[in-house]
C-alpha atoms as a PDB file:
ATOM      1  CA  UNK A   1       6.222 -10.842  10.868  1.00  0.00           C
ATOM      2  CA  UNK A   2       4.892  -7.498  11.731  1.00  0.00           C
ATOM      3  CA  UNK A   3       5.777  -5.974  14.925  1.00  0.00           C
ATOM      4  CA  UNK A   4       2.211  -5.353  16.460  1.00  0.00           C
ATOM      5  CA  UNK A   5       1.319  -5.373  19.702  1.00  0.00           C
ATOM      6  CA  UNK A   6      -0.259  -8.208  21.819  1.00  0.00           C
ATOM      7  CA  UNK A   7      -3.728  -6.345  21.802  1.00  0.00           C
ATOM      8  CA  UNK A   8      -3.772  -6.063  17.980  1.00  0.00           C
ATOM      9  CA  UNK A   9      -2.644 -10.069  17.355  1.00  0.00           C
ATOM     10  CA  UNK A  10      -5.496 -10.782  20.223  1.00  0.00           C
ATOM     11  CA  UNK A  11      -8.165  -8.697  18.446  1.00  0.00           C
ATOM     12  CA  UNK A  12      -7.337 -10.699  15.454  1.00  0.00           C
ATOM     13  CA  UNK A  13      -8.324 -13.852  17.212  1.00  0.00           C
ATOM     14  CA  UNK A  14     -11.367 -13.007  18.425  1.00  0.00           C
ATOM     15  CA  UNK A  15     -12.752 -11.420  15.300  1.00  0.00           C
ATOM     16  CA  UNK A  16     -15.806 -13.088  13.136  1.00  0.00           C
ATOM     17  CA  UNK A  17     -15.854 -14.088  10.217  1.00  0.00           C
ATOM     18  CA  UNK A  18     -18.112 -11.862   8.462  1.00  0.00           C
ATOM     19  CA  UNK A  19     -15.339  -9.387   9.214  1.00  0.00           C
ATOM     20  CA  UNK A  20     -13.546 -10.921   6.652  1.00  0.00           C
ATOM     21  CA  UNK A  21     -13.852  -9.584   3.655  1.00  0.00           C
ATOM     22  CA  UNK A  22     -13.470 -12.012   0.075  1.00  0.00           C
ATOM     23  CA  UNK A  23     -14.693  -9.544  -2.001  1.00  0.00           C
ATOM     24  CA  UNK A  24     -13.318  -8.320  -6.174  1.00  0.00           C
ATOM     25  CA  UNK A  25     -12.432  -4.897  -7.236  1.00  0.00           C
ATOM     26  CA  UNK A  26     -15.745  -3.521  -7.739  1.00  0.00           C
ATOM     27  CA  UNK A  27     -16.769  -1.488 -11.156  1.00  0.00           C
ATOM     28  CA  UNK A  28     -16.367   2.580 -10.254  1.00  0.00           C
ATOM     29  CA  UNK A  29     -19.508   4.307 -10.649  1.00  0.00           C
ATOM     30  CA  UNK A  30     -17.504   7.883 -11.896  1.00  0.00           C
ATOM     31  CA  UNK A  31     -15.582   6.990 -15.366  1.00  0.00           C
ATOM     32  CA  UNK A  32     -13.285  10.481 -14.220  1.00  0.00           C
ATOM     33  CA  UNK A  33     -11.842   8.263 -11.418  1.00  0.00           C
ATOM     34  CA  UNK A  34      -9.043   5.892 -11.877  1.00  0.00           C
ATOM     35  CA  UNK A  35      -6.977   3.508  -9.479  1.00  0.00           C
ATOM     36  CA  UNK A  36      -3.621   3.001  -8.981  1.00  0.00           C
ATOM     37  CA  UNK A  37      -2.447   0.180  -6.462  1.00  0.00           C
ATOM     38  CA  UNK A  38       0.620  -0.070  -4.699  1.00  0.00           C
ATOM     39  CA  UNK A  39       2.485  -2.158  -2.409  1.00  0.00           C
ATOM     40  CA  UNK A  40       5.229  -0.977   0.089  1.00  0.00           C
ATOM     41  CA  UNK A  41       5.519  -2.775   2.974  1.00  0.00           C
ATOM     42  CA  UNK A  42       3.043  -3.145   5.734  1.00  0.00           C
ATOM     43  CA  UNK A  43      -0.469  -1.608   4.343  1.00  0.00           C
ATOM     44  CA  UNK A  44      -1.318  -0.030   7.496  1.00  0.00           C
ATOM     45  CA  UNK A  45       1.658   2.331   6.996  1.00  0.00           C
ATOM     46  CA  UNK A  46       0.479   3.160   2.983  1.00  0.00           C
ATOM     47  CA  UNK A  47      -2.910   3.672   3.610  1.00  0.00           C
ATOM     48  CA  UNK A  48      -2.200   6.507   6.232  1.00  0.00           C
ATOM     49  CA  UNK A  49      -0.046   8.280   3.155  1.00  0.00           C
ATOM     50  CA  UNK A  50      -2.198   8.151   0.923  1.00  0.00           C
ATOM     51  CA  UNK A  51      -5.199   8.932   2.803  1.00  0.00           C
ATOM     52  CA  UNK A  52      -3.817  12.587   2.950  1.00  0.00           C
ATOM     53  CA  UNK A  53      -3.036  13.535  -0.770  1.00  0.00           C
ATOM     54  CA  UNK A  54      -5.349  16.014  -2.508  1.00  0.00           C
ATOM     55  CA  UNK A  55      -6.727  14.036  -5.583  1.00  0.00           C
ATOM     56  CA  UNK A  56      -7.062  10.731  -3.476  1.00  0.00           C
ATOM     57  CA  UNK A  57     -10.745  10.231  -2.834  1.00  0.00           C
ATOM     58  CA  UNK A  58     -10.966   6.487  -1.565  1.00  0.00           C
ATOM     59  CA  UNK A  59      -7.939   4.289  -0.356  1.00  0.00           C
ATOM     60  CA  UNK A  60      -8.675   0.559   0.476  1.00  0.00           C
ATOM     61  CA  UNK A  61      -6.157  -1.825   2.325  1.00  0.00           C
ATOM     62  CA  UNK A  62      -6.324  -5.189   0.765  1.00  0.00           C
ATOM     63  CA  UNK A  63      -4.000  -8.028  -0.835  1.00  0.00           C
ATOM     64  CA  UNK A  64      -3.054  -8.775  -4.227  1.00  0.00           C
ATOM     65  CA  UNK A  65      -0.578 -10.628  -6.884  1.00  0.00           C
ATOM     66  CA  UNK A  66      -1.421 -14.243  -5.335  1.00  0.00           C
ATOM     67  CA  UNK A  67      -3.501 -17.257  -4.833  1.00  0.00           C
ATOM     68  CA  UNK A  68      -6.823 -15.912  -5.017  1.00  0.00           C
ATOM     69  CA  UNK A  69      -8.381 -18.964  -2.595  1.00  0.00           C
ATOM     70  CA  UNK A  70      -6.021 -17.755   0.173  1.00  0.00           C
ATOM     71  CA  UNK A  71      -6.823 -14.114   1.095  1.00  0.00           C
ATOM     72  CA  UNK A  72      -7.453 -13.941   5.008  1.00  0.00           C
ATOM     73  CA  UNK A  73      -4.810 -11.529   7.082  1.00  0.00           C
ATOM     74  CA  UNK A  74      -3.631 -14.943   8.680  1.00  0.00           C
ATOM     75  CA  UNK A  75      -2.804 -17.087   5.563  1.00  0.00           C
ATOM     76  CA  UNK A  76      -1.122 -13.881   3.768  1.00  0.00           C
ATOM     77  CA  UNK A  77       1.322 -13.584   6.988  1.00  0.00           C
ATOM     78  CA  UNK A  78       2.761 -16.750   6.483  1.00  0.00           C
ATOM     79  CA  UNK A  79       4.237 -15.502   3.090  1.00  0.00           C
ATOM     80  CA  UNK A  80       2.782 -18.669   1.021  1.00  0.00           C
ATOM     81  CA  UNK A  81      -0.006 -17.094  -0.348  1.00  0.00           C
ATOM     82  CA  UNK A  82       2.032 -15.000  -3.047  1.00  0.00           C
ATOM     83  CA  UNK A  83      -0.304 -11.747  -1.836  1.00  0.00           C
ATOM     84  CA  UNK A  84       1.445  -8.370  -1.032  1.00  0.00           C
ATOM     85  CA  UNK A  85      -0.255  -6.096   1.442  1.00  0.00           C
ATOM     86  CA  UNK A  86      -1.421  -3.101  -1.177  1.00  0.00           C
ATOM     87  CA  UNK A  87      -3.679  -0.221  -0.880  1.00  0.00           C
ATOM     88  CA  UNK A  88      -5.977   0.142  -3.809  1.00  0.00           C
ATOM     89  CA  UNK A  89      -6.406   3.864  -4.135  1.00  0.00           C
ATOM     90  CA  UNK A  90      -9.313   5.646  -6.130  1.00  0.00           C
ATOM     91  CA  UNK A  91      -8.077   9.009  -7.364  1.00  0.00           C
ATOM     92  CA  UNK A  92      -8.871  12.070  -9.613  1.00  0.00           C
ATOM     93  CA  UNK A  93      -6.632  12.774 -12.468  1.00  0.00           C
ATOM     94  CA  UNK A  94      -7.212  16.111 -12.831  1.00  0.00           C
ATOM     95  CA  UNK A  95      -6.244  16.698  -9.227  1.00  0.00           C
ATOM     96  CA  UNK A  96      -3.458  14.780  -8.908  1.00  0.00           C
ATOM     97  CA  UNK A  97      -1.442  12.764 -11.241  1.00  0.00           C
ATOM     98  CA  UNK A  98      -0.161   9.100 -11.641  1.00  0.00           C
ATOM     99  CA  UNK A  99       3.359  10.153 -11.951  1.00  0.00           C
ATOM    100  CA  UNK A 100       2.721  12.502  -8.501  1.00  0.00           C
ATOM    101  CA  UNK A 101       1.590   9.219  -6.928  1.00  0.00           C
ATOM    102  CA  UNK A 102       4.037   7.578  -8.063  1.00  0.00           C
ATOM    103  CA  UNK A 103       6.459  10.068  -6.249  1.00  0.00           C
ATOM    104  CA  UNK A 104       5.043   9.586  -3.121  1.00  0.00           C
ATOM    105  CA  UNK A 105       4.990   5.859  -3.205  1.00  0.00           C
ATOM    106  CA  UNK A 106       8.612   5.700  -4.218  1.00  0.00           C
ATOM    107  CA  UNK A 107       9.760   8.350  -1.456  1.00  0.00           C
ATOM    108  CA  UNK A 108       7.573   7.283   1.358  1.00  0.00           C
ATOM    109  CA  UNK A 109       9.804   3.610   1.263  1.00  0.00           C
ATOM    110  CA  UNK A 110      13.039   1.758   0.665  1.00  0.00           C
ATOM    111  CA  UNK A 111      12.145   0.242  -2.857  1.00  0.00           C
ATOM    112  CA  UNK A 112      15.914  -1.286  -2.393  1.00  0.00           C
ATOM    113  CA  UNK A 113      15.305  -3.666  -0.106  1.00  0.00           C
ATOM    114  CA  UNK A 114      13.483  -7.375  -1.829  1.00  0.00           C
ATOM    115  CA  UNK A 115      10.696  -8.502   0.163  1.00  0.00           C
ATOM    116  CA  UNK A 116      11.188  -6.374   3.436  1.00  0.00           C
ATOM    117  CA  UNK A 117      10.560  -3.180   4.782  1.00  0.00           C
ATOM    118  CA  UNK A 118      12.200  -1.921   7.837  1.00  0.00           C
ATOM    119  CA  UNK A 119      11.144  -4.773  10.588  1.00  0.00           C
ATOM    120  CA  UNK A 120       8.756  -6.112   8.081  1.00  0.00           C
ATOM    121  CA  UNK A 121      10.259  -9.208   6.611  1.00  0.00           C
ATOM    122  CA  UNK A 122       8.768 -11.766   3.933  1.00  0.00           C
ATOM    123  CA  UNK A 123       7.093 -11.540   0.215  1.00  0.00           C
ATOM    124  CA  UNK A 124       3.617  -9.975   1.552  1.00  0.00           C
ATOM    125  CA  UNK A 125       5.798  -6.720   2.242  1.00  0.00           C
ATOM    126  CA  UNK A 126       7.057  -6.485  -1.358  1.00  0.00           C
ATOM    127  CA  UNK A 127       7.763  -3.496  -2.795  1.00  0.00           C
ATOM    128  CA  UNK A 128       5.274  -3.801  -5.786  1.00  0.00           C
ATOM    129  CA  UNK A 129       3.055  -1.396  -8.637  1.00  0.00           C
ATOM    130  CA  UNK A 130       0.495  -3.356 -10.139  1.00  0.00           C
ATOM    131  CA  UNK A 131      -0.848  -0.994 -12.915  1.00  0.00           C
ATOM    132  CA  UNK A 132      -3.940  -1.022 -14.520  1.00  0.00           C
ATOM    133  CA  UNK A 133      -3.609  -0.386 -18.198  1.00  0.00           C
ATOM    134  CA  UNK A 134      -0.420  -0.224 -20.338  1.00  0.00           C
ATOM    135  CA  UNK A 135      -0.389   3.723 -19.646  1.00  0.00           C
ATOM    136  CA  UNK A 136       0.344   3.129 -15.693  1.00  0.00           C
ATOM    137  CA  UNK A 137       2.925   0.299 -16.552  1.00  0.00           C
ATOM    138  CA  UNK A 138       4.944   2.167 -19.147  1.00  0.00           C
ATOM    139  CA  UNK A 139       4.917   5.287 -17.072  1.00  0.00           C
ATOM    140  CA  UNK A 140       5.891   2.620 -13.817  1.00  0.00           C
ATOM    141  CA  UNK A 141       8.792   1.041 -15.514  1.00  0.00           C
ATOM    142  CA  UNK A 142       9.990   4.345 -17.023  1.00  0.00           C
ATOM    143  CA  UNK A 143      10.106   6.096 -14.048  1.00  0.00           C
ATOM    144  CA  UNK A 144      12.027   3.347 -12.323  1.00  0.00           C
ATOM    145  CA  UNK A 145      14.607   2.909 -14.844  1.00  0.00           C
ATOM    146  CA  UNK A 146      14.934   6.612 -14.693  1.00  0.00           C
ATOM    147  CA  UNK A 147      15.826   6.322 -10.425  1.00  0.00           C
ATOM    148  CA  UNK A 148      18.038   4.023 -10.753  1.00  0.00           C
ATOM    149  CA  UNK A 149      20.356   6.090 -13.683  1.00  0.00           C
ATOM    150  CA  UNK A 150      19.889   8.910 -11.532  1.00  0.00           C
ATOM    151  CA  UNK A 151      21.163   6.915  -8.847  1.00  0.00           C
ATOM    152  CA  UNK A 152      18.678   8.706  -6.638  1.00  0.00           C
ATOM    153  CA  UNK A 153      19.418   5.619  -4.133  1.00  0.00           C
ATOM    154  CA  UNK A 154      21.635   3.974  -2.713  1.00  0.00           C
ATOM    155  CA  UNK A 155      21.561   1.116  -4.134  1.00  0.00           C
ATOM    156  CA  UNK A 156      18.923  -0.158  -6.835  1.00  0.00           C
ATOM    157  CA  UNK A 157      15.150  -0.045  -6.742  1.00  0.00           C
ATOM    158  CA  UNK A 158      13.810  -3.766  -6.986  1.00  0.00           C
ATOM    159  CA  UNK A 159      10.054  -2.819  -7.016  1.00  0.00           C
ATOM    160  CA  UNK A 160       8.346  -5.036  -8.712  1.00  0.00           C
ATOM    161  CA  UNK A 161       5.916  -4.191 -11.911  1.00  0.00           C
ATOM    162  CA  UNK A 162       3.338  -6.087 -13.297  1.00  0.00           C
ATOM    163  CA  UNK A 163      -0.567  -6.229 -14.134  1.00  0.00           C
ATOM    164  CA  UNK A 164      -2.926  -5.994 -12.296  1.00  0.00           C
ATOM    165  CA  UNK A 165      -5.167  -9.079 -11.743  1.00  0.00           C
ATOM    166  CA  UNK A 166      -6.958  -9.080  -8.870  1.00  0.00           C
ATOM    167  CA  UNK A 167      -7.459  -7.141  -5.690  1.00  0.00           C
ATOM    168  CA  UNK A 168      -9.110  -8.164  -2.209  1.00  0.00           C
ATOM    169  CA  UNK A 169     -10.031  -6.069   0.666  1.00  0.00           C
ATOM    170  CA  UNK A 170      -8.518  -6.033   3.667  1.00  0.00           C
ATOM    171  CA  UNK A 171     -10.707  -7.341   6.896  1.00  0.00           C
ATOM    172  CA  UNK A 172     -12.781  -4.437   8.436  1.00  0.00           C
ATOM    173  CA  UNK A 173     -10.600  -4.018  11.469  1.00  0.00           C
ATOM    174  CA  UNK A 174      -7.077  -3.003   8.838  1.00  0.00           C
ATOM    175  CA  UNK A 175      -9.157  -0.411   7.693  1.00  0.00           C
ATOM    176  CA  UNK A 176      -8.333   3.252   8.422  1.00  0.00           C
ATOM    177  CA  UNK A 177      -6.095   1.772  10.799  1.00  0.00           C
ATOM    178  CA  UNK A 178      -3.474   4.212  11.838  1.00  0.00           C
ATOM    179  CA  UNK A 179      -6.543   6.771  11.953  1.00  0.00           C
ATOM    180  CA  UNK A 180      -8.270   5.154  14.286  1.00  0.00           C
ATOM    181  CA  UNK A 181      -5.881   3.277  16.536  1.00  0.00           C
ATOM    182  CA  UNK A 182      -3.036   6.190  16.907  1.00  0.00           C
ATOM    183  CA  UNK A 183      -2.216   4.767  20.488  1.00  0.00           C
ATOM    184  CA  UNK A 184      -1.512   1.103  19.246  1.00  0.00           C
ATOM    185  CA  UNK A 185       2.183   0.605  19.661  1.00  0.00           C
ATOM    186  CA  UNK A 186       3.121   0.040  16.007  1.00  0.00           C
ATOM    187  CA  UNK A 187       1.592   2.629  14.978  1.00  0.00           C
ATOM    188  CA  UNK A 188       2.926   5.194  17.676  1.00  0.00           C
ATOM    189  CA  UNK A 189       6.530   3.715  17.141  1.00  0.00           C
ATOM    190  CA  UNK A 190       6.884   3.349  13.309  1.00  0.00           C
ATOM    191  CA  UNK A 191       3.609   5.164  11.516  1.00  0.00           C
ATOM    192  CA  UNK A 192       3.473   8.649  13.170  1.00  0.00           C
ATOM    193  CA  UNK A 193       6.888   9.190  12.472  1.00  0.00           C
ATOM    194  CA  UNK A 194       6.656   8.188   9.157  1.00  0.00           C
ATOM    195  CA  UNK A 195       3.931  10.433   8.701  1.00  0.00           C
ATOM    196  CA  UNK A 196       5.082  13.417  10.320  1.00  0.00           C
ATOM    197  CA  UNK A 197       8.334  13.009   7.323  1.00  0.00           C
ATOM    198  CA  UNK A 198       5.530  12.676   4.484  1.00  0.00           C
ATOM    199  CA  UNK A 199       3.528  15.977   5.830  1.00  0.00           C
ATOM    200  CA  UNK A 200       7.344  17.930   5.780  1.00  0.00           C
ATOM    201  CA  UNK A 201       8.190  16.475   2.525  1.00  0.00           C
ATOM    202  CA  UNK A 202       4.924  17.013   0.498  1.00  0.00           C
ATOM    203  CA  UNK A 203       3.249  19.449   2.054  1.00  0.00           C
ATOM    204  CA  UNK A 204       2.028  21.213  -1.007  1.00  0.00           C
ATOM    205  CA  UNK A 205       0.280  18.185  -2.063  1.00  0.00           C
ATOM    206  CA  UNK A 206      -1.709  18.253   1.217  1.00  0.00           C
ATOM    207  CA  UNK A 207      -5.613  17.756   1.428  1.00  0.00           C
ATOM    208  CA  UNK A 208      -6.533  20.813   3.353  1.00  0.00           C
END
């Protein structure tokens, strides 16, 4: 289970359910936008990568690869729904590439470890690409095979790669998360400095 704090489980409990949100992808309205959507562990973490790319004009925490009648926060913590936490991320090609995402995705995690990220433990936390047309999955399963003969880790990346079906927000409350909670504790104890790396590491591909 996620390591959040007492205040964050209790919010949880006391939220209504309109907050909870059982909605499809929805049609874009601008055919130069496209989507990627990843999965890499706990989507609060993701989102607050992603958020800062140039190119990256919308990014959505949600849940998707699993049983579609079985999409609250609560059911996909027990790791029986088949969901991984995701971020759906809207994003301008001619800004900023699928390949360049794909770099950050793959460096901003350990896509070694099956079905757990750091204290994150369980199939929700999957590493995972779902791609959205044969382009993003050749280009996905190239790239990996190319990591792992480059050995650019230590051992070999077991992200998983497969089609896009179906994707389901987040409730309102896992939205923009790290942004607005920065004091929470997981987020002051595992996000920052995960963020702080990121900014370091690809600071060139910085929103401004």
């Amino acid at each position: 289970m996620k390591l959040f704090s007492l205040f964050a489980a209790a919010a949880f409990l006391i939220l209504p359910v309109a907050n909870v949100l059982h909605a499809q992808e929805k049609p874009m309205t601008d055919p130069n936008l496209k989507l990627a959507t990843f999965g890499s562990g706990c989507f609060w973490c993701t989102e607050a990568v992603f958020q800062n790319l140039k190119g990256v004009k919308k990014v959505v925490s949600g849940y998707s690869g699993g049983n579609p009648s079985m999409i609250t926060y609560k059911e996909v913590c027990t790791g029986l729904t088949g969901h991984a936490e995701v971020i759906q991320i809207t994003y301008d090609p001619k800004e900023i590439s699928f390949e360049e995402l794909l770099e950050v995705f793959w460096k901003t995690h350990d896509p070694t470890t099956l079905n757990a990220q750091g204290p994150d433990h369980g199939t929700q936390y999957r590493s995972v690409v779902f791609y959205h047309d044969e382009e993003q999955g050749k280009i996905a399963t190239e790239y990996k095979k190319q990591l792992n003969d480059d050995k650019a880790f230590r051992r070999p990346v077991v992200t998983e790669i497969t089609a896009f079906k179906e994707f389901f927000p987040a409730e309102a409350y896992h939205q923009n998360y790290f942004n607005d909670n920065p004091e929470q504790g997981y987020c002051r104890a595992v996000i920052a400095p995960k963020i702080q790396k990121f900014k370091k590491q690809f600071a060139e591909k910085l929103e401004k």
